[in-house]
C-alpha atoms as a PDB file:
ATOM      1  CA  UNK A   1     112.738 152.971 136.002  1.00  0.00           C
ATOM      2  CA  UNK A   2     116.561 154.196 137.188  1.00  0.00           C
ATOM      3  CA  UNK A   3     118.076 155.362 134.393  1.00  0.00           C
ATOM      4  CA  UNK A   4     121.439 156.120 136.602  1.00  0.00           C
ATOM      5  CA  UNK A   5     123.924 154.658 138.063  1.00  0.00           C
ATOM      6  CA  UNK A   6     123.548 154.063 141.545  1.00  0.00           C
ATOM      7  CA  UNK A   7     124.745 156.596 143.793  1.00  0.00           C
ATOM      8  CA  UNK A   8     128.533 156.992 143.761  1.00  0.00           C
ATOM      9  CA  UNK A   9     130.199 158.452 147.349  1.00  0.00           C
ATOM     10  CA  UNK A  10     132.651 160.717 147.024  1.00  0.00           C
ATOM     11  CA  UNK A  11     135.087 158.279 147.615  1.00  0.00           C
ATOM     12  CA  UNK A  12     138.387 158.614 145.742  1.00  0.00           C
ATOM     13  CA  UNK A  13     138.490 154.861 145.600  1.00  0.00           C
ATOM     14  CA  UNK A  14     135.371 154.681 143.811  1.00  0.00           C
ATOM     15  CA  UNK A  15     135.232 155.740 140.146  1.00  0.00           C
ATOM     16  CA  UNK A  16     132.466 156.172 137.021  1.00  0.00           C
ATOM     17  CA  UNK A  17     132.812 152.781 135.914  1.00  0.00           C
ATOM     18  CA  UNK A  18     132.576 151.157 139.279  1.00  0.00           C
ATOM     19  CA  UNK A  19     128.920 152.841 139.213  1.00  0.00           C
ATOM     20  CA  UNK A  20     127.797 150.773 136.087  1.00  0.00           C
ATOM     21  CA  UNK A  21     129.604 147.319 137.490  1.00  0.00           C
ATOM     22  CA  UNK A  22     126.320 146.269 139.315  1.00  0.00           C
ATOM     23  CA  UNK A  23     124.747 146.205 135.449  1.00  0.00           C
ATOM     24  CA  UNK A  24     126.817 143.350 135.193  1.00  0.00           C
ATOM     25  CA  UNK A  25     124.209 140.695 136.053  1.00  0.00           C
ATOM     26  CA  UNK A  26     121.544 139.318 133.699  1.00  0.00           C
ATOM     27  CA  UNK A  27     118.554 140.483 135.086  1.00  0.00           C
ATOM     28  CA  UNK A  28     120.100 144.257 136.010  1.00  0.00           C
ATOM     29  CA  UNK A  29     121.293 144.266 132.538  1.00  0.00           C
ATOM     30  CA  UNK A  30     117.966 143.546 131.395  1.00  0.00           C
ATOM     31  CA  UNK A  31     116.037 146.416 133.438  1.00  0.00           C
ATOM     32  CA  UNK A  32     118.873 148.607 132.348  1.00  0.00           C
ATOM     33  CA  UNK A  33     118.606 148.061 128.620  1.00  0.00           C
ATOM     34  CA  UNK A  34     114.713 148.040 128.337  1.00  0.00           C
ATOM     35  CA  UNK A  35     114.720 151.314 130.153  1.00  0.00           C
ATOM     36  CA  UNK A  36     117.050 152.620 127.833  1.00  0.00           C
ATOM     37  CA  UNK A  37     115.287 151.502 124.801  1.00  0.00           C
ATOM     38  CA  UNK A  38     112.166 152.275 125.550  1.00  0.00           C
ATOM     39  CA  UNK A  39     113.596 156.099 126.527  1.00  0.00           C
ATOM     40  CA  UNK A  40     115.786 156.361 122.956  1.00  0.00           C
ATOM     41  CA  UNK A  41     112.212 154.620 121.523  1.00  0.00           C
ATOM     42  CA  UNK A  42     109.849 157.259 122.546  1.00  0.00           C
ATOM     43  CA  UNK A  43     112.423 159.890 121.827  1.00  0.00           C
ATOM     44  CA  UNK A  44     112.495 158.816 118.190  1.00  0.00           C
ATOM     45  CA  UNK A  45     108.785 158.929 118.049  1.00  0.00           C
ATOM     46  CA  UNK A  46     109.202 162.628 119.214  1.00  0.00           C
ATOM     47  CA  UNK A  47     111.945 163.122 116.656  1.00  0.00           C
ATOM     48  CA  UNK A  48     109.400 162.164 114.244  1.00  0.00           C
ATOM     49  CA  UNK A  49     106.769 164.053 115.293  1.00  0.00           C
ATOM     50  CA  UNK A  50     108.929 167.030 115.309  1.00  0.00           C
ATOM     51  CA  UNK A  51     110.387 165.868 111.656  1.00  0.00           C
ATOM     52  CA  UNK A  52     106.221 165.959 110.629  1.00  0.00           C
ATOM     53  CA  UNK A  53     105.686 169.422 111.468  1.00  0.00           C
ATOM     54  CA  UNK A  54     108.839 170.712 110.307  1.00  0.00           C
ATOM     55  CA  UNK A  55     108.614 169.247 106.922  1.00  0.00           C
ATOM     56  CA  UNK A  56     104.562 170.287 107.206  1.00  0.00           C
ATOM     57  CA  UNK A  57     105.347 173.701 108.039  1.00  0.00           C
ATOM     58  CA  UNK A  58     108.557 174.493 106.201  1.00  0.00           C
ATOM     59  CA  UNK A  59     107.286 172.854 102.646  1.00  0.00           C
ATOM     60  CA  UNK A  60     103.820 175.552 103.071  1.00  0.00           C
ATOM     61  CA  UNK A  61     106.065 178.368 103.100  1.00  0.00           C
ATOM     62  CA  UNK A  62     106.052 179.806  99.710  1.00  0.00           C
ATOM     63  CA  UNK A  63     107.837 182.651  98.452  1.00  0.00           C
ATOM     64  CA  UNK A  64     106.907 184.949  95.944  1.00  0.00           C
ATOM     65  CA  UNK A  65     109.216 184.417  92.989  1.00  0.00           C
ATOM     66  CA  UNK A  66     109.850 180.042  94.038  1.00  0.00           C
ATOM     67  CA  UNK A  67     109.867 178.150  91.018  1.00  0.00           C
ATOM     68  CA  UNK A  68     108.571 174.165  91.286  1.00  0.00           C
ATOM     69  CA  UNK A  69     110.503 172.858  93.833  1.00  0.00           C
ATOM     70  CA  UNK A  70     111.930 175.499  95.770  1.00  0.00           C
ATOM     71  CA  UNK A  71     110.017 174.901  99.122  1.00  0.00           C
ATOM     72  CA  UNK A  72     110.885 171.326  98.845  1.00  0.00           C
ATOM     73  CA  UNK A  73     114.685 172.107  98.631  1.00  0.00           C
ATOM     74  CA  UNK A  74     114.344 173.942 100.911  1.00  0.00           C
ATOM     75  CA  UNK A  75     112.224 172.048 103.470  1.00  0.00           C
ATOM     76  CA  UNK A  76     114.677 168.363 102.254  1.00  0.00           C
ATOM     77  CA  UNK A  77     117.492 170.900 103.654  1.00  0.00           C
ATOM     78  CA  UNK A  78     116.241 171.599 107.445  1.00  0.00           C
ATOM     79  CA  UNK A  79     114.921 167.908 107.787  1.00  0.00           C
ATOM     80  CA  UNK A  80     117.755 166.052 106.521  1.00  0.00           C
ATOM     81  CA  UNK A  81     119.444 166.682 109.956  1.00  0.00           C
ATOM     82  CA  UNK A  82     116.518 165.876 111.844  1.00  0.00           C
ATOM     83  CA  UNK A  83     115.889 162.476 110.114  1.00  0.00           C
ATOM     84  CA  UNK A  84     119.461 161.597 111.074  1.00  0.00           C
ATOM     85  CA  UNK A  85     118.062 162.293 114.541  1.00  0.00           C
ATOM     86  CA  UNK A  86     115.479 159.987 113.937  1.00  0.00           C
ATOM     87  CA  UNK A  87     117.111 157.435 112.294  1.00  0.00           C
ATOM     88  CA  UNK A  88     120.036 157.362 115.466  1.00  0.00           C
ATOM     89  CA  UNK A  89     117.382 157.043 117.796  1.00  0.00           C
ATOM     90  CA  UNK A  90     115.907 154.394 116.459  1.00  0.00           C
ATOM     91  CA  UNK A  91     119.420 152.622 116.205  1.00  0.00           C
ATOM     92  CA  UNK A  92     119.873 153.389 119.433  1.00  0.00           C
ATOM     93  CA  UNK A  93     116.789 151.397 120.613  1.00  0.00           C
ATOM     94  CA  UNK A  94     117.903 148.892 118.640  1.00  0.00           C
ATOM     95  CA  UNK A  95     121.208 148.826 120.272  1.00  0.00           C
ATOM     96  CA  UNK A  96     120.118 148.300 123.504  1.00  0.00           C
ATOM     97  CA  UNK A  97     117.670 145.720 122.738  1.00  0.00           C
ATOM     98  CA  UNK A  98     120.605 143.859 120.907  1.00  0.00           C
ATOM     99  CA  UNK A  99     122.971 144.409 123.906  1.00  0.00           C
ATOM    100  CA  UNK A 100     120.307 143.007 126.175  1.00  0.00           C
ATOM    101  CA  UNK A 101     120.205 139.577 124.219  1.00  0.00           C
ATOM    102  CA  UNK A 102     123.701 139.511 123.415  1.00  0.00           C
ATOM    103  CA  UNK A 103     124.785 139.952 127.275  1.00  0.00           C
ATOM    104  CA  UNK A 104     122.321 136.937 128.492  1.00  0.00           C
ATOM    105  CA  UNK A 105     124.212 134.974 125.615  1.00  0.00           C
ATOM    106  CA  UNK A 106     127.466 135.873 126.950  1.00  0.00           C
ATOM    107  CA  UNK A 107     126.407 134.762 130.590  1.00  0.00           C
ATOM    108  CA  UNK A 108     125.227 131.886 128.826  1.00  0.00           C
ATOM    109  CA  UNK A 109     128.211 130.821 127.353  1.00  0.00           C
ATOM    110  CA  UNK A 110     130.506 131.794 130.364  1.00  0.00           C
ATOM    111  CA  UNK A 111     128.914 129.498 132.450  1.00  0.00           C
ATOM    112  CA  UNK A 112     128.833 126.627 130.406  1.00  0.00           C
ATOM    113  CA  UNK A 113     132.803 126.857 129.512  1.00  0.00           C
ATOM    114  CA  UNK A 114     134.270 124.906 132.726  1.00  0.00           C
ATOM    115  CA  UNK A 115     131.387 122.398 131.426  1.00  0.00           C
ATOM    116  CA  UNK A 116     132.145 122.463 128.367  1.00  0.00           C
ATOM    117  CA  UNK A 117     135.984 121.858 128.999  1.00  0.00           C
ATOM    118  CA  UNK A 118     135.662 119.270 131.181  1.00  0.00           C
ATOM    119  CA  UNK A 119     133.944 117.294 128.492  1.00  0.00           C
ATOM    120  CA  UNK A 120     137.149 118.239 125.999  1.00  0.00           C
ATOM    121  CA  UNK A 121     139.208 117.217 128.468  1.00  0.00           C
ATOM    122  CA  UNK A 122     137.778 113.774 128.974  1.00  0.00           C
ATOM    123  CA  UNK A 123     137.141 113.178 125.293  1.00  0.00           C
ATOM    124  CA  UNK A 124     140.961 114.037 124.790  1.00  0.00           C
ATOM    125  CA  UNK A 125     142.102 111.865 127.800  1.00  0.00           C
ATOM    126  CA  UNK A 126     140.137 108.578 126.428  1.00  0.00           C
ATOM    127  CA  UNK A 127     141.503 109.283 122.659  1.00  0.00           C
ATOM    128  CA  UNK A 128     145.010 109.705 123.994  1.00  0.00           C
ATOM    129  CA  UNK A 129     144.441 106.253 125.850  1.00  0.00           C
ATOM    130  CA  UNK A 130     142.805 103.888 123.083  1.00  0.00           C
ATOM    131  CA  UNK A 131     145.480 105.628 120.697  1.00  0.00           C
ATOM    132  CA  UNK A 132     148.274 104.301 123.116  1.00  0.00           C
ATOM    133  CA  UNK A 133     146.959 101.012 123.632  1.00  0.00           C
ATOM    134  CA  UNK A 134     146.527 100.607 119.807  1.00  0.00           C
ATOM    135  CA  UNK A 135     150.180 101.810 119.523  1.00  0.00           C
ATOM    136  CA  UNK A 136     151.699  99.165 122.023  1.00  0.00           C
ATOM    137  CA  UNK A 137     149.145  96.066 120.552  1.00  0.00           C
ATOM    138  CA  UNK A 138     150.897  97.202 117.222  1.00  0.00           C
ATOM    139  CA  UNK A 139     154.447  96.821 118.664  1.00  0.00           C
ATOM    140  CA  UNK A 140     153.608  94.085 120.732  1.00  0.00           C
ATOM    141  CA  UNK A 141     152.249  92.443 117.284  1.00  0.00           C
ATOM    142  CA  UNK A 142     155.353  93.468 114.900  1.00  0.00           C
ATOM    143  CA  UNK A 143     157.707  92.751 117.833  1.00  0.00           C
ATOM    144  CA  UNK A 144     156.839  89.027 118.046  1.00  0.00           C
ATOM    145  CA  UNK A 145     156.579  88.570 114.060  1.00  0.00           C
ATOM    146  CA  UNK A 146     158.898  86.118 112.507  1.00  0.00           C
ATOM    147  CA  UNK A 147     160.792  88.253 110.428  1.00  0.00           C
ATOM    148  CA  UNK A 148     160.969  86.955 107.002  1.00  0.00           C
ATOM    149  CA  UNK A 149     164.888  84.936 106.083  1.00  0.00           C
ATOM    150  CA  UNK A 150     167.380  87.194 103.945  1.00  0.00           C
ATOM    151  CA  UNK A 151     167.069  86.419 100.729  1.00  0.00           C
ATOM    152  CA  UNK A 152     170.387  85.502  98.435  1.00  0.00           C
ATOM    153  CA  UNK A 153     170.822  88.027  95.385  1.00  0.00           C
ATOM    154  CA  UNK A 154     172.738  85.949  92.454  1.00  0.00           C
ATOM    155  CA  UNK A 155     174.315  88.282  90.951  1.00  0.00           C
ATOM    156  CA  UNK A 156     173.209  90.504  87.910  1.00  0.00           C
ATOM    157  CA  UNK A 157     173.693  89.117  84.501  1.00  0.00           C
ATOM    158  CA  UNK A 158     173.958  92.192  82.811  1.00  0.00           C
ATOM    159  CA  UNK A 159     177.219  92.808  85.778  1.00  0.00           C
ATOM    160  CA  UNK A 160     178.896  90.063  84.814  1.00  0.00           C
ATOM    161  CA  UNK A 161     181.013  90.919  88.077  1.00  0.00           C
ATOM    162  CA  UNK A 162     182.286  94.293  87.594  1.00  0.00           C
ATOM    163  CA  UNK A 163     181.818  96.671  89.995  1.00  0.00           C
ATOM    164  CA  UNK A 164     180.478 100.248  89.274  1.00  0.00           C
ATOM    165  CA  UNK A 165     182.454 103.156  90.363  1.00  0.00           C
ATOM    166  CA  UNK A 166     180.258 105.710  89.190  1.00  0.00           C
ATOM    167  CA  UNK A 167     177.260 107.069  87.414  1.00  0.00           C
ATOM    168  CA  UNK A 168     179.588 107.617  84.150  1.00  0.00           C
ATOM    169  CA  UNK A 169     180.290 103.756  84.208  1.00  0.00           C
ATOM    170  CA  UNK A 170     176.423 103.058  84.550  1.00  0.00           C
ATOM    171  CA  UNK A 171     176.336 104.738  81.212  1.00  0.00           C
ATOM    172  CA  UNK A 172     179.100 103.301  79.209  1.00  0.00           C
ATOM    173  CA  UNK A 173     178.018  99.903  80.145  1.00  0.00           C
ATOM    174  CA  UNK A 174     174.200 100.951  79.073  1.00  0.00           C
ATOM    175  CA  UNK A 175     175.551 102.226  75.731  1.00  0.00           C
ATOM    176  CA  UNK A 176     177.623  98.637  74.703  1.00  0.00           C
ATOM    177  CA  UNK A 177     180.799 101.314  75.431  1.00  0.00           C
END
């Protein structure tokens, strides 16, 4: 499988990322990022083998004058790095695999937007339309209501006629004042 771009001239036009834009359909994506994974895949495996003997060889070694657990400090020291290794290249597989799937889902959903739009679009349009026909039938309806006759207020007994000037008065005549 081509793990490389494809061949870039030496065209000043032409640039690094121009070399990775034909990646951008689904099915050169796919080839892409299955090469890729199964390359950072069987380096892990490596990286593990390599972590096996290093941990096999390095935790044999002993030293006249180690206590318990010296070779094993020892040997947890040089592999730490390497299982970082390990552990990287196996996200890195992971990684790819996830970009694959997460690309074809993006194509996915591009595609279906103009669809999908359309549809909003056309939902929106016959809302706005049975909200404005509800709206005039309402007018139309209040409109051509007989509006009910004014009714006459007798005056207030508790008045007797006066008129109020002001909130003070309101509470005068409320306390017998």
């Amino acid at each position: 499988m081509d793990r490389t771009p494809a061949p870039v001239d030496n065209n000043p036009t032409n640039n690094s990322v121009e070399a990775y834009t034909r990646l951008l359909t689904v099915p050169a994506m796919t080839a892409y990022t299955a090469d890729r994974e199964a390359v950072h895949a069987g380096d892990a495996h490596e990286y593990a083998l390599l972590l096996a003997a290093v941990e096999g060889a390095l935790g044999a070694q002993v030293v006249p004058g180690d206590g318990r657990w010296s070779a094993s400090l020892r040997t947890r020291r040089v592999a730490k790095p390497l299982r970082k290794i390990v552990k990287h290249a196996r996200g890195q597989a992971d990684g790819f695999s996830e970009l694959r799937k997460v690309f074809a889902a993006h194509v996915h959903h591009v595609t279906a937007l103009p669809g999908q739009r359309q549809a909003k679009a056309a939902r929106s349009a016959e809302r706005r339309a049975t909200i404005g026909a509800a709206a005039s039938k309402a007018l139309h309806k209040s409109a051509t209501a007989a509006a009910p006759a004014p009714a006459v207020d007798a005056p207030a007994a508790d008045q007797q006629g006066a008129q109020v000037r002001g909130i003070t008065e309101l509470w005068d005549r409320r306390r017998g004042a």
